[in-house]
Protein backbone atom coordinates (compact mmCIF):
# COMPACT_ATOMS: atom_id res chain seq x y z
CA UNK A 1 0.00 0.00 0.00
CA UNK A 2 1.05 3.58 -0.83
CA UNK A 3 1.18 6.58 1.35
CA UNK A 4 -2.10 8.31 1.80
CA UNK A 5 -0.71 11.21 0.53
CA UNK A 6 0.20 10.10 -3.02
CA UNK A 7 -1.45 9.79 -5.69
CA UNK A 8 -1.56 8.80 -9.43
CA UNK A 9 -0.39 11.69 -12.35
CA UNK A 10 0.75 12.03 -15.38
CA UNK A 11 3.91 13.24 -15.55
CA UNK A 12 5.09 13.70 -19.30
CA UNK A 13 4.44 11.83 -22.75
CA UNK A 14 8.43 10.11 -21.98
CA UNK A 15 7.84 8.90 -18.33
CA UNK A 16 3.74 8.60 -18.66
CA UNK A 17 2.19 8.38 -14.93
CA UNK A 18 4.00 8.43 -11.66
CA UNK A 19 3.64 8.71 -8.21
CA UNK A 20 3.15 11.80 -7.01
CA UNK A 21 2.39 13.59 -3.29
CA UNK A 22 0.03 15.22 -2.61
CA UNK A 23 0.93 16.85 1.07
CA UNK A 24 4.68 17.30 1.61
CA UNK A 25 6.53 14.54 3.34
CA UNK A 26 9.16 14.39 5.46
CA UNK A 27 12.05 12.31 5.15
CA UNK A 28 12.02 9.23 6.87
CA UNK A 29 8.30 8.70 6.08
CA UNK A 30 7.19 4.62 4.69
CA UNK A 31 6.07 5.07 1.79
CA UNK A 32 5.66 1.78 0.70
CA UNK A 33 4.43 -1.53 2.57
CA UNK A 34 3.60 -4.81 0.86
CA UNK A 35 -0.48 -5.45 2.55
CA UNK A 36 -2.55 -7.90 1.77
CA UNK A 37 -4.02 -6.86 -1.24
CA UNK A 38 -1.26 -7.03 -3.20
CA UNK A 39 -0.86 -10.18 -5.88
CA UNK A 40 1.77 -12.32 -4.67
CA UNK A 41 3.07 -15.27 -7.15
CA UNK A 42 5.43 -17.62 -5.59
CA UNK A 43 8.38 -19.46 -7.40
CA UNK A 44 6.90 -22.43 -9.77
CA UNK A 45 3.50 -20.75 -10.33
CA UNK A 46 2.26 -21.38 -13.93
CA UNK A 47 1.33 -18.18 -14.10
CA UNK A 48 5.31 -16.75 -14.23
CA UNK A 49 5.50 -18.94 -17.68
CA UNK A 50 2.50 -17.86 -18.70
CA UNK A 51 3.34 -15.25 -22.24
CA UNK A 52 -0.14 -13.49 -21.71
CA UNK A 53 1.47 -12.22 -18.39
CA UNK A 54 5.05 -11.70 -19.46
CA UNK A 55 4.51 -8.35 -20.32
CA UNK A 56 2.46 -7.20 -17.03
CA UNK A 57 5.03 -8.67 -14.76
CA UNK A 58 8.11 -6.82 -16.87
CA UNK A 59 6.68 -3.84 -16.32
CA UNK A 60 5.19 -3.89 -12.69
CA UNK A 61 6.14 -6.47 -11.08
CA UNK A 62 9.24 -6.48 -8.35
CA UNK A 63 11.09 -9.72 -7.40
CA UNK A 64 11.36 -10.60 -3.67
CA UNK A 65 14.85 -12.45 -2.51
CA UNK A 66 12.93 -15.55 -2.63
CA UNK A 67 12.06 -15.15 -6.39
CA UNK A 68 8.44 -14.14 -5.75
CA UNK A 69 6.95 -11.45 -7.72
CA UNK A 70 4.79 -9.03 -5.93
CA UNK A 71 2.44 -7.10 -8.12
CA UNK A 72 1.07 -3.66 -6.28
CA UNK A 73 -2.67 -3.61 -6.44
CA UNK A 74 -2.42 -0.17 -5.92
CA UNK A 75 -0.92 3.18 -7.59
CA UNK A 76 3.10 1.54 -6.54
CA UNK A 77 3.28 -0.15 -9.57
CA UNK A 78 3.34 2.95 -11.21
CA UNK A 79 6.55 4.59 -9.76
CA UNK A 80 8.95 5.97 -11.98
CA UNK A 81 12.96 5.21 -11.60
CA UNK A 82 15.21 7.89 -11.06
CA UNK A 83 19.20 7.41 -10.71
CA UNK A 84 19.48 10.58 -8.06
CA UNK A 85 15.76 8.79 -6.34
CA UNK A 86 13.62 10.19 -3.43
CA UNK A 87 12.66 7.64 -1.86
CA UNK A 88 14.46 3.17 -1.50
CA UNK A 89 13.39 0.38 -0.74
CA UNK A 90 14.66 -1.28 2.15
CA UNK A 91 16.08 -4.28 3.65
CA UNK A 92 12.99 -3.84 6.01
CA UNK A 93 10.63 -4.84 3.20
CA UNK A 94 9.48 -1.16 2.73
CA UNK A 95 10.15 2.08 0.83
CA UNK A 96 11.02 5.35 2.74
CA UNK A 97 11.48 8.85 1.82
CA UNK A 98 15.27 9.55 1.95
CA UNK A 99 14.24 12.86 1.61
CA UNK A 100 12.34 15.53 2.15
CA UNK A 101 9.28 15.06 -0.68
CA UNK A 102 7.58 18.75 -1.62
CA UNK A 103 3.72 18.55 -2.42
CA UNK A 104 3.24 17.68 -6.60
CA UNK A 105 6.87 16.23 -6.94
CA UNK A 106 7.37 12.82 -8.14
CA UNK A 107 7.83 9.93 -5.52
CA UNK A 108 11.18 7.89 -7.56
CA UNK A 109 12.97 4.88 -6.46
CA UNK A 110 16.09 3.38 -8.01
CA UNK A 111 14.96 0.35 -10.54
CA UNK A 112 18.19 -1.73 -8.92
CA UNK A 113 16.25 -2.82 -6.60
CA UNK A 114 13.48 -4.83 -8.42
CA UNK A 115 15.78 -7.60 -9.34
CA UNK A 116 14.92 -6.79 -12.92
CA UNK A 117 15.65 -9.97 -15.25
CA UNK A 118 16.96 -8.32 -18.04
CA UNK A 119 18.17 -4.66 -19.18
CA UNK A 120 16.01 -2.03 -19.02
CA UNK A 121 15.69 1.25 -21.20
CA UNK A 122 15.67 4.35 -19.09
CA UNK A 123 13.48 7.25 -18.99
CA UNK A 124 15.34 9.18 -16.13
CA UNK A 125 14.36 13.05 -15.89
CA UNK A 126 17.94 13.46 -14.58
CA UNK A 127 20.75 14.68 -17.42
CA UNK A 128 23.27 11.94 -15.53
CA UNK A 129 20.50 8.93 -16.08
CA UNK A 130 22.70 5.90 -16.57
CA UNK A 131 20.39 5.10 -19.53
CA UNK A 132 20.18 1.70 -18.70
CA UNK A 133 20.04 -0.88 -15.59
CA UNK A 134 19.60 -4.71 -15.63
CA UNK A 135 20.86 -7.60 -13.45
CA UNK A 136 23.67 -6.81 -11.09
CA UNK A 137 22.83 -3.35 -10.55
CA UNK A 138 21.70 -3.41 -7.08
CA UNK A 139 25.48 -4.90 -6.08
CA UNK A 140 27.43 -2.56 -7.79
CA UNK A 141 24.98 0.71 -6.51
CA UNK A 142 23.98 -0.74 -2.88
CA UNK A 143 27.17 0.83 -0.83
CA UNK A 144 25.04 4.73 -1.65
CA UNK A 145 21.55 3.62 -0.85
CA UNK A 146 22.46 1.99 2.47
CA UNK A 147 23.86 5.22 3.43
CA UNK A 148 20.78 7.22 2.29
CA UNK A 149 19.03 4.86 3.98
CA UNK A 150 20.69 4.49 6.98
CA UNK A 151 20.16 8.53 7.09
CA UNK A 152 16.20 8.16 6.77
CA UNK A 153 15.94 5.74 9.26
CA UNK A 154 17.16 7.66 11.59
CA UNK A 155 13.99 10.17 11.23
CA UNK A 156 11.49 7.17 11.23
CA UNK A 157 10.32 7.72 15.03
CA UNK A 158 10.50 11.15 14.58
CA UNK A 159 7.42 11.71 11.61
CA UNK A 160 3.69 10.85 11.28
CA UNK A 161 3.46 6.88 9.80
CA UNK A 162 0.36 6.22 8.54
CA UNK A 163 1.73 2.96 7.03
CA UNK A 164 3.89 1.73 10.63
CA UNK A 165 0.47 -0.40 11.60
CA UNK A 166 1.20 -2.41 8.22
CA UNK A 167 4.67 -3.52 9.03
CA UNK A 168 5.13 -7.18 10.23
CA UNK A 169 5.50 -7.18 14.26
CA UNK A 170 9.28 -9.51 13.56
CA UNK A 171 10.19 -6.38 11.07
CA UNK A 172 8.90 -3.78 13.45
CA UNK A 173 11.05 -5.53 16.36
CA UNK A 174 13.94 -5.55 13.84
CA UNK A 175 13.83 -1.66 12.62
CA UNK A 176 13.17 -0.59 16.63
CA UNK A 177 16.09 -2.74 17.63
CA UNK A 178 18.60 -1.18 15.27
CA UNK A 179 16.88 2.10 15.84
CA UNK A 180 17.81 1.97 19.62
CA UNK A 181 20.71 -0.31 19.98
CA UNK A 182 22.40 0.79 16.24
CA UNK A 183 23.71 -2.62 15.43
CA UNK A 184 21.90 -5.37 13.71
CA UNK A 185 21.38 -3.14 10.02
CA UNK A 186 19.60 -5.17 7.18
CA UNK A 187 21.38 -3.68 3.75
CA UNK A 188 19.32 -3.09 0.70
CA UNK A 189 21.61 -5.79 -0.68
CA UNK A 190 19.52 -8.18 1.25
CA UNK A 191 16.97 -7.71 -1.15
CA UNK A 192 19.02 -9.19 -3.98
CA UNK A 193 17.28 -12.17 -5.66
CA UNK A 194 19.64 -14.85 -7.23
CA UNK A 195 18.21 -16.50 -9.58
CA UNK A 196 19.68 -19.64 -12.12
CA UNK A 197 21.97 -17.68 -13.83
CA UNK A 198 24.01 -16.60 -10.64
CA UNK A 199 23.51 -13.12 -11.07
């Protein structure tokens, strides 16, 4: 589930729709949290060979570590990449602000995270878009994003979460633990799928 305060917009004939808020939010806020009304496929569903899908699951899906795709039911799906993004997902199994998000600007995560199965085309807004991100992305860009995570984290206590409620009580122990003792960090590399090619 998305952040109340998001919605869905079109952003420009190159990107199409995105995410976009609609009340400013602070860094540190979830943004993102996997509920129960998401489509989950596990590993060895027909469905993942099915070619009437292919094309849905290319473009919306993300890949847990476990290899199963998670398809947002919601307006998530729709989030745009950006290489400089505003908000990551998280070894925590949600997406936070990792900055400050005005009202009416795009909510953008970093596509390296998805465990995309094959190279992907960019559309980045940014002049320094890397153009184009596939397999092995999230290990060679990781080392960044845990530090802008890290960061956010740090604010999580500190802003309204509508979202917190959603948040599985082990991961909730997990964040609060690292929170107050500041050991015990789960990396955004944990969210690294490896599937039968190695990568």
């Amino acid at each position: 589930m998305m952040h109340p305060d998001t919605a869905l917009r079109y952003v420009s004939p190159e990107r199409g729709f995105g995410v976009v808020a609609t009340a400013p939010i602070p860094k540190g806020t979830i943004l993102y949290v996997q509920d129960p009304l998401d489509i989950v496929i596990r590993p060895g569903d027909p469905i993942n060979e099915d070619p009437l899908y292919r094309r849905t699951f290319a473009t919306y899906a993300y890949i847990e570590p476990d290899g199963t795709r998670i398809v947002c039911w919601d307006h998530g799906k729709y989030m745009n990449h950006c290489c400089h993004p505003n908000s990551l997902s998280t070894g925590y199994g949600f997406e936070v602000a990792i900055q400050n998000i005005a009202k009416d600007d795009e909510i953008t995560d970093h596509y390296g995270v998805l465990n995309l199965e094959h190279d992907m085309e960019l559309s980045c807004s940014r002049t320094d878009c890397c153009k184009r991100i596939g397999p092995g992305t999230l290990k060679r860009e990781h080392e960044w994003m845990d530090v802008a995570i890290r960061t956010a984290l740090s604010d999580v206590h500190h802003v309204a979460q509508p979202l917190m409620g959603l948040l599985k009580p082990s991961i909730d122990r997990a964040l609060t633990d690292y929170l107050r003792n500041g050991y015990g960090y789960r990396s955004v590399l944990s969210l690294q799928h490896v599937g039968p090619n190695g990568v």
